[in-house]
PDB file of N, CA and C in Angstrom:
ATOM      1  N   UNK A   1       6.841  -3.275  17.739  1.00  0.00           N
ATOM      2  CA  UNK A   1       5.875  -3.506  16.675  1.00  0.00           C
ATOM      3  C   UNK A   1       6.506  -3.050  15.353  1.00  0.00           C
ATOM      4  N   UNK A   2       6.661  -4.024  14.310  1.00  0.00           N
ATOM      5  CA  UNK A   2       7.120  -3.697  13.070  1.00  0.00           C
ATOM      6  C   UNK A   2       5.835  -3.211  12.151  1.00  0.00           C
ATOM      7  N   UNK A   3       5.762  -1.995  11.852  1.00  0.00           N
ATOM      8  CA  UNK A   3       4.882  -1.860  10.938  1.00  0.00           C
ATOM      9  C   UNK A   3       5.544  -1.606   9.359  1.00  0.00           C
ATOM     10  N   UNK A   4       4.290  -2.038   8.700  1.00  0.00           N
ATOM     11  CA  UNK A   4       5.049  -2.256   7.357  1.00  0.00           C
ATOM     12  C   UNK A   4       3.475  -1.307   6.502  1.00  0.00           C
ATOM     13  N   UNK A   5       4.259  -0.426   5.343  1.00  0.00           N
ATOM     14  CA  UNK A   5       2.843   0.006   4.383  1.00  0.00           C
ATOM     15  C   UNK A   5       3.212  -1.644   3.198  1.00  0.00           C
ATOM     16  N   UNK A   6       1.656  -1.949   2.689  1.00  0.00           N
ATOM     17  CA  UNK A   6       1.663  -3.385   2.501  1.00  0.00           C
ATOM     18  C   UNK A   6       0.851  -3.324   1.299  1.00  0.00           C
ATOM     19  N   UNK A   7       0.143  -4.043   0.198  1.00  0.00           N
ATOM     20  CA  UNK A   7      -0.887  -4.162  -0.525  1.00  0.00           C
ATOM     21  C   UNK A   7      -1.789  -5.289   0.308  1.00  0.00           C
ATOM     22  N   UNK A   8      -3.499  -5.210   0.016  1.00  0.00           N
ATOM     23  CA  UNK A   8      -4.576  -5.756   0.925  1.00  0.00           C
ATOM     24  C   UNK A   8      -4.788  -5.847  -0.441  1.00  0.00           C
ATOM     25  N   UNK A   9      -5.407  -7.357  -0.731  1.00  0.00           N
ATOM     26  CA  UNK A   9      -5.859  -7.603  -2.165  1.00  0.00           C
ATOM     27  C   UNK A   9      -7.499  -7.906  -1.880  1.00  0.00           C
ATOM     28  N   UNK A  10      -8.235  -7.029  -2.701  1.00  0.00           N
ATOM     29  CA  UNK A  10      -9.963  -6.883  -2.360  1.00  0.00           C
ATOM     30  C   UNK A  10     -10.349  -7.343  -3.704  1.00  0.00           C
ATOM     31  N   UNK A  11      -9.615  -7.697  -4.338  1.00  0.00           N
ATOM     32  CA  UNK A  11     -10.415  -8.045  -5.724  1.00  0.00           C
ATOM     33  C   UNK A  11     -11.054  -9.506  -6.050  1.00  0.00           C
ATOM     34  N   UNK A  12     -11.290  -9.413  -7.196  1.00  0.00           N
ATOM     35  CA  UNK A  12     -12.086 -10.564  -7.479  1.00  0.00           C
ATOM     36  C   UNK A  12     -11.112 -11.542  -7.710  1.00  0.00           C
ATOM     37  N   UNK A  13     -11.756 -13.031  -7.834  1.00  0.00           N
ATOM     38  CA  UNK A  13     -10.463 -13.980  -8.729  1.00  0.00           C
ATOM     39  C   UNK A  13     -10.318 -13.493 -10.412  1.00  0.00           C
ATOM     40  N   UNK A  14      -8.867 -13.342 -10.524  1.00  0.00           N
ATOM     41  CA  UNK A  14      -8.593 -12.969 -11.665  1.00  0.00           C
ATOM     42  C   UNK A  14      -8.488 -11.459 -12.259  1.00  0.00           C
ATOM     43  N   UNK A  15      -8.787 -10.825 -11.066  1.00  0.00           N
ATOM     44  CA  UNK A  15      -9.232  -9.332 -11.087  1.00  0.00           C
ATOM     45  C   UNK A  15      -8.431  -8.540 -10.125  1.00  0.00           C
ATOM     46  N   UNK A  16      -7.477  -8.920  -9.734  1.00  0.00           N
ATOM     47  CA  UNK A  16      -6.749  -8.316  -8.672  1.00  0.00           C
ATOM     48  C   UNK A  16      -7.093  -6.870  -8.491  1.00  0.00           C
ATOM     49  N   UNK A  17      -7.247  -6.028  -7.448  1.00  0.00           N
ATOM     50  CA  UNK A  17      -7.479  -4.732  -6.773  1.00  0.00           C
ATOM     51  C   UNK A  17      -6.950  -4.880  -5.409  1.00  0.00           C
ATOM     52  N   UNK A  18      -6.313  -3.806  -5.419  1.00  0.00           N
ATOM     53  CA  UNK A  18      -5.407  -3.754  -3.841  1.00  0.00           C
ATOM     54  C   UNK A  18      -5.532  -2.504  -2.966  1.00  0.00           C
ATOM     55  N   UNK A  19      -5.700  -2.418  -1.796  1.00  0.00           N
ATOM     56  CA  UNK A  19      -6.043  -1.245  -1.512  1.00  0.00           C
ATOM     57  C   UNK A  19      -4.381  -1.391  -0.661  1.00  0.00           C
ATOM     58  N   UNK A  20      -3.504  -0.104  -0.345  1.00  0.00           N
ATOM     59  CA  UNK A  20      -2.633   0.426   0.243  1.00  0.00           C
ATOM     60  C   UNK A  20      -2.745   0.746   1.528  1.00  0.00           C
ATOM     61  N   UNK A  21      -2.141   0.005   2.558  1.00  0.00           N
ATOM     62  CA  UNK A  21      -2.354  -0.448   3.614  1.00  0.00           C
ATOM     63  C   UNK A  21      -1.226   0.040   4.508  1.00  0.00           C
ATOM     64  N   UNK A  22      -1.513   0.180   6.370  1.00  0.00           N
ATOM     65  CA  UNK A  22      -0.434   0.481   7.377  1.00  0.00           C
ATOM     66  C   UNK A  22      -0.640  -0.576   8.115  1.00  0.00           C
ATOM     67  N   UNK A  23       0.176  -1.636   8.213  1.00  0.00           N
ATOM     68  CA  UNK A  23      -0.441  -2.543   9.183  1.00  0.00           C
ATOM     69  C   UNK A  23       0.818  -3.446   9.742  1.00  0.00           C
ATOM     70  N   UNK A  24       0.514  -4.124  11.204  1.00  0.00           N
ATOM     71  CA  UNK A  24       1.669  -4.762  11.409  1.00  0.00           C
ATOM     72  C   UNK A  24       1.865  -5.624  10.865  1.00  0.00           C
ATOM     73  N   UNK A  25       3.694  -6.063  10.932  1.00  0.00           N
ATOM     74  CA  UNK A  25       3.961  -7.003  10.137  1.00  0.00           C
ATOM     75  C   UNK A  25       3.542  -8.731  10.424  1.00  0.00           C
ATOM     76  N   UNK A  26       3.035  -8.723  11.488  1.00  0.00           N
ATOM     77  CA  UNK A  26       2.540  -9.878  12.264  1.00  0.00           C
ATOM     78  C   UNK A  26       1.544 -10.098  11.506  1.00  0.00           C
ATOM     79  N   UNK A  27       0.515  -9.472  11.104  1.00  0.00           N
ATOM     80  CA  UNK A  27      -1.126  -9.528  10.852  1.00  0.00           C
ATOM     81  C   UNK A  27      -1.106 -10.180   9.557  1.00  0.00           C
ATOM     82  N   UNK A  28      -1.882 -11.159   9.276  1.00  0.00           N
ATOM     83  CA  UNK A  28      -2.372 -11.712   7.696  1.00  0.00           C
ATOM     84  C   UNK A  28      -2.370 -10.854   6.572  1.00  0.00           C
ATOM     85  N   UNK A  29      -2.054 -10.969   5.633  1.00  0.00           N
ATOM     86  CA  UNK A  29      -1.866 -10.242   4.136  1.00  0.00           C
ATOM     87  C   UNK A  29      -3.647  -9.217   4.022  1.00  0.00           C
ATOM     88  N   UNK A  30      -4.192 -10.099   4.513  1.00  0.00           N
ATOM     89  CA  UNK A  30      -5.796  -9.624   4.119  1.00  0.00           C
ATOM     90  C   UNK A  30      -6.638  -9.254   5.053  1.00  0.00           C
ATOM     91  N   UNK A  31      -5.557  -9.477   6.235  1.00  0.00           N
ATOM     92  CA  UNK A  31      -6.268  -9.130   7.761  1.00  0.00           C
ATOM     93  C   UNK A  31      -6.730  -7.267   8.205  1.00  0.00           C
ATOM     94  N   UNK A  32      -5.997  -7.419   9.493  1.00  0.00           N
ATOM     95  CA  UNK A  32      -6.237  -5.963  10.418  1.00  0.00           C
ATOM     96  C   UNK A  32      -5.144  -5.295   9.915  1.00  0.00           C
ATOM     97  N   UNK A  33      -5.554  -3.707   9.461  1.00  0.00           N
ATOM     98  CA  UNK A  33      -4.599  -3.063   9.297  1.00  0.00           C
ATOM     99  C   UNK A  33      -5.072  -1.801   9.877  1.00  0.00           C
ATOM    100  N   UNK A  34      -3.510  -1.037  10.175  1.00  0.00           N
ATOM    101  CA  UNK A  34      -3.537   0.576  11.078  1.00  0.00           C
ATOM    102  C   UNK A  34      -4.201   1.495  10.201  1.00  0.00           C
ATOM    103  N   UNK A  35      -4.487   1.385   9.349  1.00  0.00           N
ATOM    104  CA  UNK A  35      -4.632   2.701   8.648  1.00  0.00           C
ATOM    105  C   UNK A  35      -4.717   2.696   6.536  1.00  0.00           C
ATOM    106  N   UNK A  36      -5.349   2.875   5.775  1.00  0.00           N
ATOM    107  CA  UNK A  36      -6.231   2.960   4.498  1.00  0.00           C
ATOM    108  C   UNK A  36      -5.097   4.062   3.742  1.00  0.00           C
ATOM    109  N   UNK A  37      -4.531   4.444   3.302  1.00  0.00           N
ATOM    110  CA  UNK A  37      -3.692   5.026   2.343  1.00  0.00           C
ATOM    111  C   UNK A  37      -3.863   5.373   1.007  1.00  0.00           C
ATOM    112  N   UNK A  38      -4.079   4.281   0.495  1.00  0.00           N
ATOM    113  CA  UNK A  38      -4.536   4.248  -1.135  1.00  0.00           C
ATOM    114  C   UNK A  38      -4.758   3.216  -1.679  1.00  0.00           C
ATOM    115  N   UNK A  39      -5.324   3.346  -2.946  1.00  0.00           N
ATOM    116  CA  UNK A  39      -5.589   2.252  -3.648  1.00  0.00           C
ATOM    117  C   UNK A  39      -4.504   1.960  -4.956  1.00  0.00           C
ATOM    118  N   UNK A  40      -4.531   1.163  -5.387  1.00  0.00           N
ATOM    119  CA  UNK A  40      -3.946   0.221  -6.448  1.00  0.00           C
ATOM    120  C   UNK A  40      -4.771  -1.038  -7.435  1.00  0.00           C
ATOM    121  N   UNK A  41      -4.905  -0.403  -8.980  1.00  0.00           N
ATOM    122  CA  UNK A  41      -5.723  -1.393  -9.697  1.00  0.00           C
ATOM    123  C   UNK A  41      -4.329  -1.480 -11.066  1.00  0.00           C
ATOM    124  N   UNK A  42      -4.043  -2.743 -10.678  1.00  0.00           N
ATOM    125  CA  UNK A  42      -2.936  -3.187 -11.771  1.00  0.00           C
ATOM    126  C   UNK A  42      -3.658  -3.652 -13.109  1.00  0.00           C
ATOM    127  N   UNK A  43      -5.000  -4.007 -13.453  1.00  0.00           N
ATOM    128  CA  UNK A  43      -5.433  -4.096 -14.247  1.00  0.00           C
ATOM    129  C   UNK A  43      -5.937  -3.429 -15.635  1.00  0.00           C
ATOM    130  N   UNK A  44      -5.905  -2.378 -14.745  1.00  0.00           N
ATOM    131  CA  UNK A  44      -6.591  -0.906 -16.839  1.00  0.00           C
ATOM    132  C   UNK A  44      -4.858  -0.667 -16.884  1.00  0.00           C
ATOM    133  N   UNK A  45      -4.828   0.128 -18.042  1.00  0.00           N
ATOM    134  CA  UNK A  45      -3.460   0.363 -18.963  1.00  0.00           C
ATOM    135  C   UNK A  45      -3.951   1.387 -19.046  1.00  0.00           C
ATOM    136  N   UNK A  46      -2.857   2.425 -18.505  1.00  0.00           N
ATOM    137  CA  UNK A  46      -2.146   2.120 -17.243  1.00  0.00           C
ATOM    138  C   UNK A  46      -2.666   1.613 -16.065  1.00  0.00           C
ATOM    139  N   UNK A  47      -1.949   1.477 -15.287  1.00  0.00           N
ATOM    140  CA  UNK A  47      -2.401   0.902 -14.021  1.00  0.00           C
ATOM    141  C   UNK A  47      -2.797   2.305 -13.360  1.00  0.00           C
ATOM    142  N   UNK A  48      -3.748   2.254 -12.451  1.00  0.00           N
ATOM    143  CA  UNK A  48      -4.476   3.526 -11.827  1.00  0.00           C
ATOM    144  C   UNK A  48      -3.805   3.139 -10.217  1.00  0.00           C
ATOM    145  N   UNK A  49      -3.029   4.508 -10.179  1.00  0.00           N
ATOM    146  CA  UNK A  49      -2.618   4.408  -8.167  1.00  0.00           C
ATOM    147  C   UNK A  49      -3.471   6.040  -7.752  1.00  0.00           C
ATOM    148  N   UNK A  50      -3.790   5.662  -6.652  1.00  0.00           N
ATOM    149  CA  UNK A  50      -4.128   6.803  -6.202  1.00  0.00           C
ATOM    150  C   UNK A  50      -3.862   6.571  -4.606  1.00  0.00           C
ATOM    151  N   UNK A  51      -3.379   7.465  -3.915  1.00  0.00           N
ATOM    152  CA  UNK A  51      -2.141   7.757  -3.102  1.00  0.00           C
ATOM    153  C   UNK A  51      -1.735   8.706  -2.104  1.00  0.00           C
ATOM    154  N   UNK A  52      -2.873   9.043  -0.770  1.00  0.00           N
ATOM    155  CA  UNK A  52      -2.331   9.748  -0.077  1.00  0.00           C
ATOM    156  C   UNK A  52      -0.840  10.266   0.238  1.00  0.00           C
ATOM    157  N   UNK A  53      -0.029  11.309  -0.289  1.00  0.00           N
ATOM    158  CA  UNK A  53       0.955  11.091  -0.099  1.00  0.00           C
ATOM    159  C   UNK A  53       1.825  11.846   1.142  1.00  0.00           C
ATOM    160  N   UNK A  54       0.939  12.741   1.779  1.00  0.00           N
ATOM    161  CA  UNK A  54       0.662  13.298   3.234  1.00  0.00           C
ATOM    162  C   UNK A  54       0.882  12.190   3.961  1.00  0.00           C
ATOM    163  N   UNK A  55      -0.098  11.242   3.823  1.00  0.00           N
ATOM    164  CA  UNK A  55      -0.001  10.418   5.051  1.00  0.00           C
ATOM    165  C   UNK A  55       0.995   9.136   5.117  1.00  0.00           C
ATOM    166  N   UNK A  56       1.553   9.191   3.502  1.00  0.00           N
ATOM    167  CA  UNK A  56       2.397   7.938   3.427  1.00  0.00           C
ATOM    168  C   UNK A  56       3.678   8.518   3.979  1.00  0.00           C
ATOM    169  N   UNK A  57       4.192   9.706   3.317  1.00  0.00           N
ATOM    170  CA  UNK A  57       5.574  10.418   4.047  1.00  0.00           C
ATOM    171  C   UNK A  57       5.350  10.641   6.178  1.00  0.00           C
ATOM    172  N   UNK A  58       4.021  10.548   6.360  1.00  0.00           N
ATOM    173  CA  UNK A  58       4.194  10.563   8.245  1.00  0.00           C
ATOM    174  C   UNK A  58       4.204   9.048   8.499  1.00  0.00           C
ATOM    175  N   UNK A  59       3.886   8.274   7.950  1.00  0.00           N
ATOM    176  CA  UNK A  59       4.420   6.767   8.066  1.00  0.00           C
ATOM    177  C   UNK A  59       5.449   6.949   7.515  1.00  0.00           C
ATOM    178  N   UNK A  60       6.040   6.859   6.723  1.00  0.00           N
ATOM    179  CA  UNK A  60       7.518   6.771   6.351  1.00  0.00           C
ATOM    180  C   UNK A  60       8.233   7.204   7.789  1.00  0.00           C
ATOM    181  N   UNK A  61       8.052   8.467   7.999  1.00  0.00           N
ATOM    182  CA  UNK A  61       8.771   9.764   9.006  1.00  0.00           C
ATOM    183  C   UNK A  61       8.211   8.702  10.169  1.00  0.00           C
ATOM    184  N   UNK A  62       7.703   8.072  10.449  1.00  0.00           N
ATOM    185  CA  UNK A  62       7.574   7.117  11.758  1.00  0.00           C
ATOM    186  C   UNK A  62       8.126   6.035  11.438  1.00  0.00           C
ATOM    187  N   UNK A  63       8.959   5.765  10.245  1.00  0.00           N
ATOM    188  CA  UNK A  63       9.651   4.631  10.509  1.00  0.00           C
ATOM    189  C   UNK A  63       9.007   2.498   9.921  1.00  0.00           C
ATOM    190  N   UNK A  64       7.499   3.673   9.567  1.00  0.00           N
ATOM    191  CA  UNK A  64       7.363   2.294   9.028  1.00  0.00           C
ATOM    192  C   UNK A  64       7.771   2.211   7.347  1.00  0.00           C
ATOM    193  N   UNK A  65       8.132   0.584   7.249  1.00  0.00           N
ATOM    194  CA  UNK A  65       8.644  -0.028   6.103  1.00  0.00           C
ATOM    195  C   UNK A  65       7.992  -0.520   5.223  1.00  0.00           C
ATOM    196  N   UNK A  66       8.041   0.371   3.455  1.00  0.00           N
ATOM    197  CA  UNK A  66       7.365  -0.537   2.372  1.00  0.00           C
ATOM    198  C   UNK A  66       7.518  -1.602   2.262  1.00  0.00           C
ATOM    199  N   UNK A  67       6.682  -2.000   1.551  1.00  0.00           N
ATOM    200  CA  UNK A  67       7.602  -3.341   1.018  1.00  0.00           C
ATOM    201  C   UNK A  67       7.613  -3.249  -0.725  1.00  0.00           C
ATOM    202  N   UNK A  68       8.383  -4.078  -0.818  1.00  0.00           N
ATOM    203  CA  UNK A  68       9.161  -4.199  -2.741  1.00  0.00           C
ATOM    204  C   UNK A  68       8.127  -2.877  -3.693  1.00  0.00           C
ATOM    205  N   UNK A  69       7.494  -3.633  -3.559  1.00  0.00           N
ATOM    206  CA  UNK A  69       6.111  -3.598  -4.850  1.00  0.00           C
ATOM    207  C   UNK A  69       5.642  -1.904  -4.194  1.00  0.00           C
ATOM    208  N   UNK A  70       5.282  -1.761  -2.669  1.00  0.00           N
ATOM    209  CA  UNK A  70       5.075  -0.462  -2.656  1.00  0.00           C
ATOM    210  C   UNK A  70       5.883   0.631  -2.884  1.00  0.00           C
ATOM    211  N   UNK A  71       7.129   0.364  -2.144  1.00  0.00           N
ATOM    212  CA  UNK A  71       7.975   1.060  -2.925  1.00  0.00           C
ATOM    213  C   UNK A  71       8.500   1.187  -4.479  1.00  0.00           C
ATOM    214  N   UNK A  72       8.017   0.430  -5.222  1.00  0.00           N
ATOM    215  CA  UNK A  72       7.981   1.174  -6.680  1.00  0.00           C
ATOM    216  C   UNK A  72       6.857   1.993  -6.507  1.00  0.00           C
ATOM    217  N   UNK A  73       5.920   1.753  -6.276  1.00  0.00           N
ATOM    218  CA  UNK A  73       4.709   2.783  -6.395  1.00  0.00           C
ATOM    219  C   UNK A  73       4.574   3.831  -5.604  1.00  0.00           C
ATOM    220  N   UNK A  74       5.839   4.144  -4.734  1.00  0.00           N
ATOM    221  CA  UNK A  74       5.585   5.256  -3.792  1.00  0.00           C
ATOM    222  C   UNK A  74       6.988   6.215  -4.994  1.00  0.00           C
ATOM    223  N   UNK A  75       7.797   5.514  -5.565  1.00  0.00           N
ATOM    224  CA  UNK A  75       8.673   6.354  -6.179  1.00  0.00           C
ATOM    225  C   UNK A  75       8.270   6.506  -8.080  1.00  0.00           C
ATOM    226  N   UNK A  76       6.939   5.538  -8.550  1.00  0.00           N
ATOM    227  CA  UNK A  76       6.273   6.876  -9.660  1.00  0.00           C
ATOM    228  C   UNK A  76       5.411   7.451  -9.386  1.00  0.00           C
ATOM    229  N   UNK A  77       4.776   7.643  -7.895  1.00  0.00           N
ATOM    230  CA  UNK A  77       4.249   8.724  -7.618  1.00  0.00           C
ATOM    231  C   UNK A  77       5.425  10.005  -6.894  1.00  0.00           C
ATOM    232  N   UNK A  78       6.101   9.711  -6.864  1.00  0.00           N
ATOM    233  CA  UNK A  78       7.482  10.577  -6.802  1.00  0.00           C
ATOM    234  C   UNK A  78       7.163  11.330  -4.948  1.00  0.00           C
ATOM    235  N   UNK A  79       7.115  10.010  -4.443  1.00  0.00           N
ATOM    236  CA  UNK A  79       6.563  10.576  -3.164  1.00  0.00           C
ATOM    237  C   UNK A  79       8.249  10.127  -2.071  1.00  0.00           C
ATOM    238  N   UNK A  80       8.798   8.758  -2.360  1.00  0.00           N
ATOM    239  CA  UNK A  80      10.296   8.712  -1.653  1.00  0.00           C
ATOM    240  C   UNK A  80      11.187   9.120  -3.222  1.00  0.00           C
TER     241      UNK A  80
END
């Protein structure tokens, strides 16, 4: 099982909001995921992350894989 931490987009049209996600890499962008992490709103200036970072480093430490976009946001929260 490849798990990947992912963005889940909950927002409106035109309104993007993403919540920070553990889920396999098999599963739909918007589907079933392992586990809730944090959120992400690219929209206010600045952009607002907020960011378990306990639980993102024991996923990391298990091996699962960001992807692009999370990993910028896991390194200005200065968490990898």
């Amino acid at each position: 099982m490849a798990v990947k931490i992912r963005l889940r987009r909950i927002g409106a049209k035109k309104a993007p909001y993403y919540r920070i996600v553990v889920a396999d890499s098999r599963y739909p962008r918007d589907g079933r995921f392992i586990e809730e992490i944090g959120t992400y709103d690219p929209t206010k200036n600045p952009s607002v992350i907020n960011i378990d970072g306990d639980k993102a480093k024991e996923w990391l430490g298990k091996g699962a894989q960001p992807t692009e976009t999370v990993k910028k946001i896991l390194k200005i929260k200065e968490i990898v």
